[in-house]
C-alpha atoms as a PDB file:
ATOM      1  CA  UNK A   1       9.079 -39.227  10.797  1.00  0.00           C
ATOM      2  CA  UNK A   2       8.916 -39.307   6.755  1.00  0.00           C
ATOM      3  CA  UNK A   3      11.530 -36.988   5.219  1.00  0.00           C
ATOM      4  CA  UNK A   4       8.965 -35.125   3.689  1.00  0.00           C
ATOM      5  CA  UNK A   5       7.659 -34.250   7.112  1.00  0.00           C
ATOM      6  CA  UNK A   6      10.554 -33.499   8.354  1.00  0.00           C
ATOM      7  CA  UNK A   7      11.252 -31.130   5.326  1.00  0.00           C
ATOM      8  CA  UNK A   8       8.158 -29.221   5.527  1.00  0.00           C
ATOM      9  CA  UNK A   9       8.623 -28.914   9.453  1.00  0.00           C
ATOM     10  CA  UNK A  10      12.260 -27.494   9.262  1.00  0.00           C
ATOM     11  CA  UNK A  11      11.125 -24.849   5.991  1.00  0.00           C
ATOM     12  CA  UNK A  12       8.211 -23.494   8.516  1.00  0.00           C
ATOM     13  CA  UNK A  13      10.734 -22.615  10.891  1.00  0.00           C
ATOM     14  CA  UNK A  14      12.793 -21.240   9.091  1.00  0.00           C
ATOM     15  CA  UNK A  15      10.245 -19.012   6.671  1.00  0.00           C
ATOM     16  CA  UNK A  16       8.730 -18.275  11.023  1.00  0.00           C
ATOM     17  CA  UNK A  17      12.295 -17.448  11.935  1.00  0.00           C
ATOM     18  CA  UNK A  18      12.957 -15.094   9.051  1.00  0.00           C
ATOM     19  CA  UNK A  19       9.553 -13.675   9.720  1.00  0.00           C
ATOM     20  CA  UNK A  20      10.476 -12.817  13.336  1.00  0.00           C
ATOM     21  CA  UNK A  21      13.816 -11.503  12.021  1.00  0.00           C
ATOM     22  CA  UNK A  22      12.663  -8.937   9.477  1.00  0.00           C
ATOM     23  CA  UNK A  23       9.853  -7.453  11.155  1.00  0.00           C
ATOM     24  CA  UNK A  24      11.067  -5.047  13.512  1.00  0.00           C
ATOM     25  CA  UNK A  25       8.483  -2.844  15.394  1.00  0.00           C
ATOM     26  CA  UNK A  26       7.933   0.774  13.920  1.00  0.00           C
ATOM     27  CA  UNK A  27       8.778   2.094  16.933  1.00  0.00           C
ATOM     28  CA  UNK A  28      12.263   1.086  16.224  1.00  0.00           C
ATOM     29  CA  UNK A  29      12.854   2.145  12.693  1.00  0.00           C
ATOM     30  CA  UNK A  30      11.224   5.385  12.993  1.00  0.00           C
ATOM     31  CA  UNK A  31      12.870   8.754  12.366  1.00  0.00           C
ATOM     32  CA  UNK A  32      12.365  11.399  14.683  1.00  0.00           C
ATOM     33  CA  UNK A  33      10.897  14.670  13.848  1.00  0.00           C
ATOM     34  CA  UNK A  34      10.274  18.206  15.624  1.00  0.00           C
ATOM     35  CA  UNK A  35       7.886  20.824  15.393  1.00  0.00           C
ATOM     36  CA  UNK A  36       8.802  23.234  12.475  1.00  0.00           C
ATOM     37  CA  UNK A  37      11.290  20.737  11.100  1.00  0.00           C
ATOM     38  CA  UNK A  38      11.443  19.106   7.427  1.00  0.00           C
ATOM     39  CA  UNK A  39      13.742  15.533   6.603  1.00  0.00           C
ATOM     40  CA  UNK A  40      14.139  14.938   3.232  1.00  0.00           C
ATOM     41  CA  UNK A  41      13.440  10.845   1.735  1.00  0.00           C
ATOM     42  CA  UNK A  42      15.634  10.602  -1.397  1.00  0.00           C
ATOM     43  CA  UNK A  43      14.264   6.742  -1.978  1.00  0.00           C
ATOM     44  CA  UNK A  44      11.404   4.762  -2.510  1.00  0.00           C
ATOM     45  CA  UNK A  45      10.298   2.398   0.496  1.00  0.00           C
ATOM     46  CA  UNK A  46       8.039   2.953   3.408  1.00  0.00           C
ATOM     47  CA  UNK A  47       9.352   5.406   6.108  1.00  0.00           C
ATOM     48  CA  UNK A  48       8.182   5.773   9.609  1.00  0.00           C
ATOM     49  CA  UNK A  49       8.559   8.943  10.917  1.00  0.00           C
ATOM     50  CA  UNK A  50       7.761  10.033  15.121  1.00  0.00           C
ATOM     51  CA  UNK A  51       6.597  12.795  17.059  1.00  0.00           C
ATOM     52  CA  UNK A  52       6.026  13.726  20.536  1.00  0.00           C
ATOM     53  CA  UNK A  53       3.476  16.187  21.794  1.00  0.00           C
ATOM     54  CA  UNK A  54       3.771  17.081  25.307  1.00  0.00           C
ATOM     55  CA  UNK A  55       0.202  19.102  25.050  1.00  0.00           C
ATOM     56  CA  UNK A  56      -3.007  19.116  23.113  1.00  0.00           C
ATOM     57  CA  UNK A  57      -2.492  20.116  19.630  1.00  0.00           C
ATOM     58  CA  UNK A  58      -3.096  20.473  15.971  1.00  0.00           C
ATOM     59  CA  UNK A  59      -0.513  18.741  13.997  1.00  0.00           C
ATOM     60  CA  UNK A  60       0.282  19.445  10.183  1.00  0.00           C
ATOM     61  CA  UNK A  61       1.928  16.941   8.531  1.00  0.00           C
ATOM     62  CA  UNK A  62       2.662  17.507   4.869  1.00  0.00           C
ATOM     63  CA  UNK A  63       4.518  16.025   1.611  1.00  0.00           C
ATOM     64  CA  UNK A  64       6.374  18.408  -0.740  1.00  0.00           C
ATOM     65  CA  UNK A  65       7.421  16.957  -3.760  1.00  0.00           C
ATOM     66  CA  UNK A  66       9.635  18.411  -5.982  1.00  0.00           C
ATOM     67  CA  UNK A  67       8.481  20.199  -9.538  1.00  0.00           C
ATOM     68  CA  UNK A  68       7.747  17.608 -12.158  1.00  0.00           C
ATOM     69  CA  UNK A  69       8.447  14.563  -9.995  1.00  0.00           C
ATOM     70  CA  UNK A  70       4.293  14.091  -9.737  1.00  0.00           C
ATOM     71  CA  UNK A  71       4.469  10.901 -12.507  1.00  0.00           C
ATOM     72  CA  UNK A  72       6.739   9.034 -10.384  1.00  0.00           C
ATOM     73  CA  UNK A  73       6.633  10.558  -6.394  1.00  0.00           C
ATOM     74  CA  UNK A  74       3.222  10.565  -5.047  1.00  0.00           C
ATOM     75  CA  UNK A  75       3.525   9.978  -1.079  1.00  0.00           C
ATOM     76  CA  UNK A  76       0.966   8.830   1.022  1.00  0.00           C
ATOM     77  CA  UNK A  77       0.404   8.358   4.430  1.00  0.00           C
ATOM     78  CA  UNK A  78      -1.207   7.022   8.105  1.00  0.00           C
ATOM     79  CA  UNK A  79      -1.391   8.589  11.295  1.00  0.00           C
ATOM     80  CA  UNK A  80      -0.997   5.876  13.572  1.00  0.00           C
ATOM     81  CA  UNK A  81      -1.251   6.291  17.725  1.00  0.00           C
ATOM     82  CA  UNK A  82       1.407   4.784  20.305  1.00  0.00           C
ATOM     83  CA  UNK A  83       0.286   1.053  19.541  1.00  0.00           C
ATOM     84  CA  UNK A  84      -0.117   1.301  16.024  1.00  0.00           C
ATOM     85  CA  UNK A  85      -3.987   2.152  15.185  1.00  0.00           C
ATOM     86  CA  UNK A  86      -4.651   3.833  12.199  1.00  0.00           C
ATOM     87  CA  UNK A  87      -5.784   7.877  13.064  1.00  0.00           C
ATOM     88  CA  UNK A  88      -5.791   8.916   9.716  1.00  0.00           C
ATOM     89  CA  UNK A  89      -4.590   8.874   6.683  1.00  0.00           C
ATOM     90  CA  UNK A  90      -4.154  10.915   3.063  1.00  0.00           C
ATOM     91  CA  UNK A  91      -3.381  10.233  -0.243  1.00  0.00           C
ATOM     92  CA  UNK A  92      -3.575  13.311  -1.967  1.00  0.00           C
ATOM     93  CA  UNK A  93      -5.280  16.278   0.355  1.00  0.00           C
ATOM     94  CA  UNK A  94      -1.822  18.376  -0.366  1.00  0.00           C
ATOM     95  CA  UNK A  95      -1.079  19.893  -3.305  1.00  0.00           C
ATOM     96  CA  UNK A  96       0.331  17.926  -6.809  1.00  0.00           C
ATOM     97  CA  UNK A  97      -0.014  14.618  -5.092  1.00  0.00           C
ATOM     98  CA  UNK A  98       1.181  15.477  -1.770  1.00  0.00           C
ATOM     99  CA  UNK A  99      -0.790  14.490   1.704  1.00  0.00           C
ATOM    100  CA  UNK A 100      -1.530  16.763   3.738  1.00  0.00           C
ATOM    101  CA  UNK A 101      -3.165  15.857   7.534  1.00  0.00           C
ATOM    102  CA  UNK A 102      -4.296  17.901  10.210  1.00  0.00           C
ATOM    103  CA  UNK A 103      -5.442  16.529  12.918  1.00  0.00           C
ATOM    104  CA  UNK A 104      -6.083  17.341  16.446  1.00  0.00           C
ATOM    105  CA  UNK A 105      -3.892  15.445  18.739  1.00  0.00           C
ATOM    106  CA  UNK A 106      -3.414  14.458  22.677  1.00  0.00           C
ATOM    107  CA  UNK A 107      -0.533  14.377  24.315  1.00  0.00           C
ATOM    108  CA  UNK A 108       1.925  11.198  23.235  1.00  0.00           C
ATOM    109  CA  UNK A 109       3.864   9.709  20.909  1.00  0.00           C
ATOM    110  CA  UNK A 110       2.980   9.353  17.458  1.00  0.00           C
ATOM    111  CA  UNK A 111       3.625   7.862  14.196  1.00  0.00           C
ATOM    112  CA  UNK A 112       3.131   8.829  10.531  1.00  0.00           C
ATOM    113  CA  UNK A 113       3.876   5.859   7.870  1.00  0.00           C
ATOM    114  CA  UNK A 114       5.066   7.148   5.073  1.00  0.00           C
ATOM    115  CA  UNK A 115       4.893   4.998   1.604  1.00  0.00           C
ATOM    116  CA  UNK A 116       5.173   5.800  -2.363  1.00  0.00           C
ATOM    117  CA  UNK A 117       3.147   3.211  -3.830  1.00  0.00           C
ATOM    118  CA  UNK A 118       3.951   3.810  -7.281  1.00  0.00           C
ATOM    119  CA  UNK A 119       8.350   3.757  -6.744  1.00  0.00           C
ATOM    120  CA  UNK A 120       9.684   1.168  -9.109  1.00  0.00           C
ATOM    121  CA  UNK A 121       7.173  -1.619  -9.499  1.00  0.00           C
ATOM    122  CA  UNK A 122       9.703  -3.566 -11.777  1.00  0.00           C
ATOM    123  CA  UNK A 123      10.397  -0.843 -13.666  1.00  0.00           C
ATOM    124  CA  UNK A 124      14.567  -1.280 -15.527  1.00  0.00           C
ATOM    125  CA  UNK A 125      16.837   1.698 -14.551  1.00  0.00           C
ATOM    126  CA  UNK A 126      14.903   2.455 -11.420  1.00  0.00           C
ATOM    127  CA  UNK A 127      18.252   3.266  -9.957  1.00  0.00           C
ATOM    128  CA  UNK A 128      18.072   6.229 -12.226  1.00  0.00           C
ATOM    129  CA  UNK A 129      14.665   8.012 -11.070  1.00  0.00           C
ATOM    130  CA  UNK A 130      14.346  10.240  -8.658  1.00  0.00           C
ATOM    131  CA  UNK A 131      12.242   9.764  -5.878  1.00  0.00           C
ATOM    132  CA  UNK A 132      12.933  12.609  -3.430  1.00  0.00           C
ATOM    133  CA  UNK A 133      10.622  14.071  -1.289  1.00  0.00           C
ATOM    134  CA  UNK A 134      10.283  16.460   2.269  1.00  0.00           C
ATOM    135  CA  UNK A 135       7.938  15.252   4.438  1.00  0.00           C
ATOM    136  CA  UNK A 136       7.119  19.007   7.049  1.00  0.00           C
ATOM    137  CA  UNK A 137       6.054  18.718  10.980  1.00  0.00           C
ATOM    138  CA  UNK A 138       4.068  21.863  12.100  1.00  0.00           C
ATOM    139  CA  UNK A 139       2.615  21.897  15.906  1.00  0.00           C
ATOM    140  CA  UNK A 140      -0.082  24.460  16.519  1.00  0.00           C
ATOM    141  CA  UNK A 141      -0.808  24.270  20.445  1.00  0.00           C
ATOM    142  CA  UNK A 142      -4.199  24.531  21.712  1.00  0.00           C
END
């Protein structure tokens, strides 16, 4: 086999290994939540954040930013079921660029995917801004 072959073969297994590596389901990663309960993100990244409701329900899941972070903190995010199909999602349904979704809800596990698209796009001193944020679980039962 040519060397150049034999090049391109090994740097496809490697860019499929590192693939496989970093990709870790959501299921995994996720941060568990309860009804009535807030966490606080105090970086910029995509967080994945689960629920379980045991009945029917209306969940509220909400964003609260802190006051005159709105330039530089505006969270978005997906509703996604057990196997990872988009329910819904919300960019900006809260208030000052917060989501906000309600949804009505079977019994299960769930995910919300939680990103700030606008956190330090090559920005210098991003180290320095603040990108905090509560994200808010609230369970009404049927």
């Amino acid at each position: 086999m040519p060397y150049y072959l034999r090049a391109l073969t090994v740097m496809t297994l490697l860019v499929l290994l590192a693939g496989c590596a970093a990709s870790a389901p959501h299921e995994q990663r996720a941060i568990s939540l309860q009804d009535g309960d807030e966490i606080e993100i105090v970086s910029a990244g995509a967080r994945y954040i689960t629920f379980t409701l045991e009945n029917p329900a209306t969940v509220v899941l909400e964003s609260h930013t802190h006051p005159g972070q709105q330039t530089q903190v505006i969270p978005n995010a997906r509703l996604l079921d057990a196997e990872g199909q988009q329910v819904a999602r919300d960019w900006d349904g809260g208030r000052g660029h917060n989501f906000r979704l309600e949804q009505q809800l079977e019994p299960g596990v769930w995910f919300l995917h939680v990103m700030n698209p606008f956190a330090c796009n090559g920005e210098r001193r991003c180290s320095d801004l603040d990108y905090r944020y509560r994200i808010s679980l609230d369970v009404i039962p049927d």
